[in-house]
Protein backbone atom coordinates (compact mmCIF):
# COMPACT_ATOMS: atom_id res chain seq x y z
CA UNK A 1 -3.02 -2.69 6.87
CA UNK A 2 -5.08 -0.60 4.79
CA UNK A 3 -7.64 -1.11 2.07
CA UNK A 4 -7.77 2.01 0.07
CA UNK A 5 -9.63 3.11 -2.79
CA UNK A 6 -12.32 0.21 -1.64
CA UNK A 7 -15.54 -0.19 -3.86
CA UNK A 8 -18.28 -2.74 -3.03
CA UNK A 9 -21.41 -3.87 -5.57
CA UNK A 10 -23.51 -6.79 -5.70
CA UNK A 11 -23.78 -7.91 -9.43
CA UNK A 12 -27.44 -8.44 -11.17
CA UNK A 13 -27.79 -12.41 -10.85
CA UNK A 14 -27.66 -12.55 -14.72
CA UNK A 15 -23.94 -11.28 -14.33
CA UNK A 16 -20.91 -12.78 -13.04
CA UNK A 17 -23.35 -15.29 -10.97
CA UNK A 18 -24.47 -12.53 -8.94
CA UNK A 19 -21.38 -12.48 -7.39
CA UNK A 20 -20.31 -10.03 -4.14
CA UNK A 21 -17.88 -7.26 -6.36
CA UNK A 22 -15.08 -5.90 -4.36
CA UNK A 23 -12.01 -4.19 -5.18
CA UNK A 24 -9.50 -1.61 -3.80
CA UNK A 25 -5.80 -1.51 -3.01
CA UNK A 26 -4.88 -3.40 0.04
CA UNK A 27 -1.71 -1.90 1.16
CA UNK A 28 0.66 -2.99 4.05
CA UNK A 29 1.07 0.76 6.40
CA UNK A 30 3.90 -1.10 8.77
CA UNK A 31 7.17 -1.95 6.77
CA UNK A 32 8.72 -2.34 9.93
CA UNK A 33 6.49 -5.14 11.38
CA UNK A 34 7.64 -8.16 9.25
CA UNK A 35 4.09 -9.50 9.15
CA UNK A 36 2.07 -9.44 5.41
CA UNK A 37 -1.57 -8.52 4.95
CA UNK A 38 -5.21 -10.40 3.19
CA UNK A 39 -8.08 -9.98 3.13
CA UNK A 40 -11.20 -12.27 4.07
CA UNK A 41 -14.48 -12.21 2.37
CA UNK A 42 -17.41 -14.40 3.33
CA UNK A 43 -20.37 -15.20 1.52
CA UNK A 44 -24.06 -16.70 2.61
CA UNK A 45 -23.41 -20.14 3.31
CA UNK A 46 -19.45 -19.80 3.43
CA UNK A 47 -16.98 -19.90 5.36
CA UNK A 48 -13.88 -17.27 5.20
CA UNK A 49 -11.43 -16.90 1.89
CA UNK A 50 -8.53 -15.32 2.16
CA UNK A 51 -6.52 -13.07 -0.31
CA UNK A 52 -3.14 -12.30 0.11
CA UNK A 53 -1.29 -8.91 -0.23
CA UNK A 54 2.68 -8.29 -0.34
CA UNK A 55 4.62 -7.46 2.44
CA UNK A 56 5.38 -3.95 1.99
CA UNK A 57 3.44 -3.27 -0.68
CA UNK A 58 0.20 -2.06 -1.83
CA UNK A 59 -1.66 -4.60 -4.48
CA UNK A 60 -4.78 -4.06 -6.42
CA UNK A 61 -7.12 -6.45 -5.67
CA UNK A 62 -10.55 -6.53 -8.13
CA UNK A 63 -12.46 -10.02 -7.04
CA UNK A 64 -15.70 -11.44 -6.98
CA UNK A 65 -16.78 -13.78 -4.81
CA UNK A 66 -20.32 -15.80 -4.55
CA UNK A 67 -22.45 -19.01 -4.19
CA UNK A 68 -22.16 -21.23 -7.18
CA UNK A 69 -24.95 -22.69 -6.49
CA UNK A 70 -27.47 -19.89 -5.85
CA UNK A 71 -28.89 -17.59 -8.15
CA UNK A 72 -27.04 -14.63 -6.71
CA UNK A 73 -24.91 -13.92 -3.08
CA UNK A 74 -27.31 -11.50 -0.44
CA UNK A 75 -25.65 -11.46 2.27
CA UNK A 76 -21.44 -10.43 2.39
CA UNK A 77 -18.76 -9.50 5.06
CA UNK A 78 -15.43 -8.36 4.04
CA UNK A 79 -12.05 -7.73 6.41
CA UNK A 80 -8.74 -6.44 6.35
CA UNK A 81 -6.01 -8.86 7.97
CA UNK A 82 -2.48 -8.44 9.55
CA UNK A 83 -0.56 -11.87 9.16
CA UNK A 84 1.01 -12.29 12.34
CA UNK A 85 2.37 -15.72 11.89
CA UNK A 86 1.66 -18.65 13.90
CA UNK A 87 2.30 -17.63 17.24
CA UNK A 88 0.32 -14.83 17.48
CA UNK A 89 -3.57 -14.30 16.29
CA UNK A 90 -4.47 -12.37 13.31
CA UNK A 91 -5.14 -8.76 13.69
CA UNK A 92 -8.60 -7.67 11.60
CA UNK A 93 -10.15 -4.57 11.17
CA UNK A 94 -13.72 -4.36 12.00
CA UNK A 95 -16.25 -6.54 10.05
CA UNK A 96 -18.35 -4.58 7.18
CA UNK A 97 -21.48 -6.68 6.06
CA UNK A 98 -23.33 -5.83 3.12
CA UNK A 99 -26.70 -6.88 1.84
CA UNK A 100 -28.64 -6.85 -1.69
């Protein structure tokens, strides 16, 4: 899996809740594998949610994700996910954490 073309913002807490801003295109590099790709983004307070790519493909993904109850998000790690069923654990890339 890559994610390609990646940006990453925090919002101003008057916009979009203060939400965590991510986008980029999150693209699966091994046809031949059979397994899809996601991503996982985590917010203060949160646990993991995912968003699913296409197997195959590359999809644009432009999100934001955040603490409906807080002013604005501080704190927010973001992944990159191979799907390898239920057999077999999921294969992320390295963690990236990002703070206001």
């Amino acid at each position: 899996m890559q994610f390609k073309d990646a940006k990453y913002k925090f919002e101003p807490s008057h916009v979009n809740k203060g939400a965590f801003h991510w986008k980029g295109n999150l693209r699966d590099a091994d046809h031949g594998d059979g397994h899809n790709v996601y991503m996982q983004v985590r917010v203060e307070g949160y646990g993991w949610s995912r968003f699913n790519g296409k197997q195959k493909k590359t999809v644009w993904l432009d999100k934001l994700s955040y603490d409906g109850a807080a002013l604005h998000t501080d704190d927010a790690s973001i992944r990159a996910c191979r799907d390898r069923g239920s057999l077999h654990p999921d294969n992320c890339s390295v963690t990236k954490s990002y703070h206001r």
